[in-house]
Protein backbone atom coordinates (compact mmCIF):
# COMPACT_ATOMS: atom_id res chain seq x y z
CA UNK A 1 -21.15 20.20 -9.13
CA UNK A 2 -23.11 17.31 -10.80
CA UNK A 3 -22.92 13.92 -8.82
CA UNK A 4 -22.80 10.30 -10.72
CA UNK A 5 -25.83 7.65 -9.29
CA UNK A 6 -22.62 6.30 -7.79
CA UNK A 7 -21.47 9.42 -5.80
CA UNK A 8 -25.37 9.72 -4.26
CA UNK A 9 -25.17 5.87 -3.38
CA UNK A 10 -21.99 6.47 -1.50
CA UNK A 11 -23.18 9.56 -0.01
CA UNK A 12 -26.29 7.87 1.38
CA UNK A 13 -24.30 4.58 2.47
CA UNK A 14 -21.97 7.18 4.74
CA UNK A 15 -25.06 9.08 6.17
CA UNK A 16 -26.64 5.71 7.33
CA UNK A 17 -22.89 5.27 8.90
CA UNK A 18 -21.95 2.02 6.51
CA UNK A 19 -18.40 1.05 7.08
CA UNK A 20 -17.55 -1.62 5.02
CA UNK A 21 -18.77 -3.20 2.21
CA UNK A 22 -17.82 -6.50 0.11
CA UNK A 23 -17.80 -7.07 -3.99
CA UNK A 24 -16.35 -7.92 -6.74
CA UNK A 25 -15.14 -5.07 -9.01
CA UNK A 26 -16.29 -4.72 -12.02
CA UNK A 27 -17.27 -2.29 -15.07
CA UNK A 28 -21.07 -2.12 -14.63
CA UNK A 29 -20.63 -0.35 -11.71
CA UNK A 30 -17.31 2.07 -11.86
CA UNK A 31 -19.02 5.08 -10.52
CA UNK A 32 -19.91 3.16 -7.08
CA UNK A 33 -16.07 2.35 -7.51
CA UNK A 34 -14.80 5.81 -8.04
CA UNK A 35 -17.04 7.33 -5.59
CA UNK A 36 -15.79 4.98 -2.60
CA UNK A 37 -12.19 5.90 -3.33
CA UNK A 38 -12.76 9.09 -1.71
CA UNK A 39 -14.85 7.67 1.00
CA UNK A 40 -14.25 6.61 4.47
CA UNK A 41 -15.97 3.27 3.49
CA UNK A 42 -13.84 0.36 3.61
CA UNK A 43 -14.48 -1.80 0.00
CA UNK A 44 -13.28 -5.53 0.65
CA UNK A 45 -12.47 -6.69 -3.04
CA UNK A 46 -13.27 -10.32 -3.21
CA UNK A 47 -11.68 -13.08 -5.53
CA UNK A 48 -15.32 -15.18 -6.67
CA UNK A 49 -19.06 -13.98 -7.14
CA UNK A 50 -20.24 -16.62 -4.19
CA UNK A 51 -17.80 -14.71 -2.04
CA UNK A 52 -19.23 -10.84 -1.55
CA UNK A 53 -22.70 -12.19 -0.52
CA UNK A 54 -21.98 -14.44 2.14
CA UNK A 55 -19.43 -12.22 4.13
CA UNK A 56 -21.81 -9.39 3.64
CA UNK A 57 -23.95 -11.90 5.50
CA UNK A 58 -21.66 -13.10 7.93
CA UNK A 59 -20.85 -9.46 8.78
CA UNK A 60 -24.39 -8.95 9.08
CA UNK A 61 -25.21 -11.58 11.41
CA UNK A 62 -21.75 -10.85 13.87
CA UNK A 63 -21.92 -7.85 13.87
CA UNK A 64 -25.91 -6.87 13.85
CA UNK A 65 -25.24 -4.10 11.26
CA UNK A 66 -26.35 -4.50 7.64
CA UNK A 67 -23.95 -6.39 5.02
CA UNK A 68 -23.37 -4.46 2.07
CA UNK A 69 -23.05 -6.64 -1.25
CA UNK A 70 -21.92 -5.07 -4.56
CA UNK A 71 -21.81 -7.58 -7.40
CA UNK A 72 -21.73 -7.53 -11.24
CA UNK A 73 -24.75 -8.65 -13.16
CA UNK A 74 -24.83 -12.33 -13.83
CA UNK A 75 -23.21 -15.05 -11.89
CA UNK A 76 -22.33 -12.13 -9.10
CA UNK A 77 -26.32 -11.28 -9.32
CA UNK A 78 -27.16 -14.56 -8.81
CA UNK A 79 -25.44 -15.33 -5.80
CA UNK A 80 -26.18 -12.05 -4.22
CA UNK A 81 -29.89 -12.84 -4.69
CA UNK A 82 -29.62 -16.32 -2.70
CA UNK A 83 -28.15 -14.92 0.14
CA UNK A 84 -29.74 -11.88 0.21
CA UNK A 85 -32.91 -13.59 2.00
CA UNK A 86 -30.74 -14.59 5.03
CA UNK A 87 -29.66 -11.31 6.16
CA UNK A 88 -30.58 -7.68 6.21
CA UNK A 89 -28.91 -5.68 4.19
CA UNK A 90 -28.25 -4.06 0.79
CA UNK A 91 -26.90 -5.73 -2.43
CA UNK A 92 -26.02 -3.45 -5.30
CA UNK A 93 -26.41 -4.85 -8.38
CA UNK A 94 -24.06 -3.67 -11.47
CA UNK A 95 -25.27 -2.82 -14.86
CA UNK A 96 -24.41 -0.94 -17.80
């Protein structure tokens, strides 16, 4: 069986024992989407770009873990790369 980039992301996330993650869907990154389907990682679907970074750093700093960002290229980029110096964590970046 040949796994996607998005399957082996996924795959690592769950080994590392992620939980939860925050984004914005969108098309650059539909095989991170697919994959977490059929994972045991909870994907909180947010409503603006701003939005995915800063709970992923809120999480972060409550709950001591690493916040997990995925965001579209772009304004969702942008954002993600402004918060991302606040927290530990991961931001995954969309692109096609």
């Amino acid at each position: 069986m040949i796994r996607s980039g998005g399957r082996i992301l996924v795959d690592q996330l769950e080994l590392h024992g992620v939980g939860l993650a925050f984004g914005v869907p969108g098309e650059s990154y539909l095989a991170i989407l697919d994959a977490l389907h059929d994972s045991p990682i909870r994907y909180v679907i947010c409503r603006h770009e701003a939005a995915p970074p800063n709970m992923a750093d809120a999480y972060g700093k409550l709950t001591g873990r690493p916040g997990i960002c995925m965001v579209t290229r772009g304004p969702g980029a942008t954002h993600a790369s402004c918060a991302s110096t606040r927290r530990p964590g991961l931001d995954a970046v969309g692109s096609s």
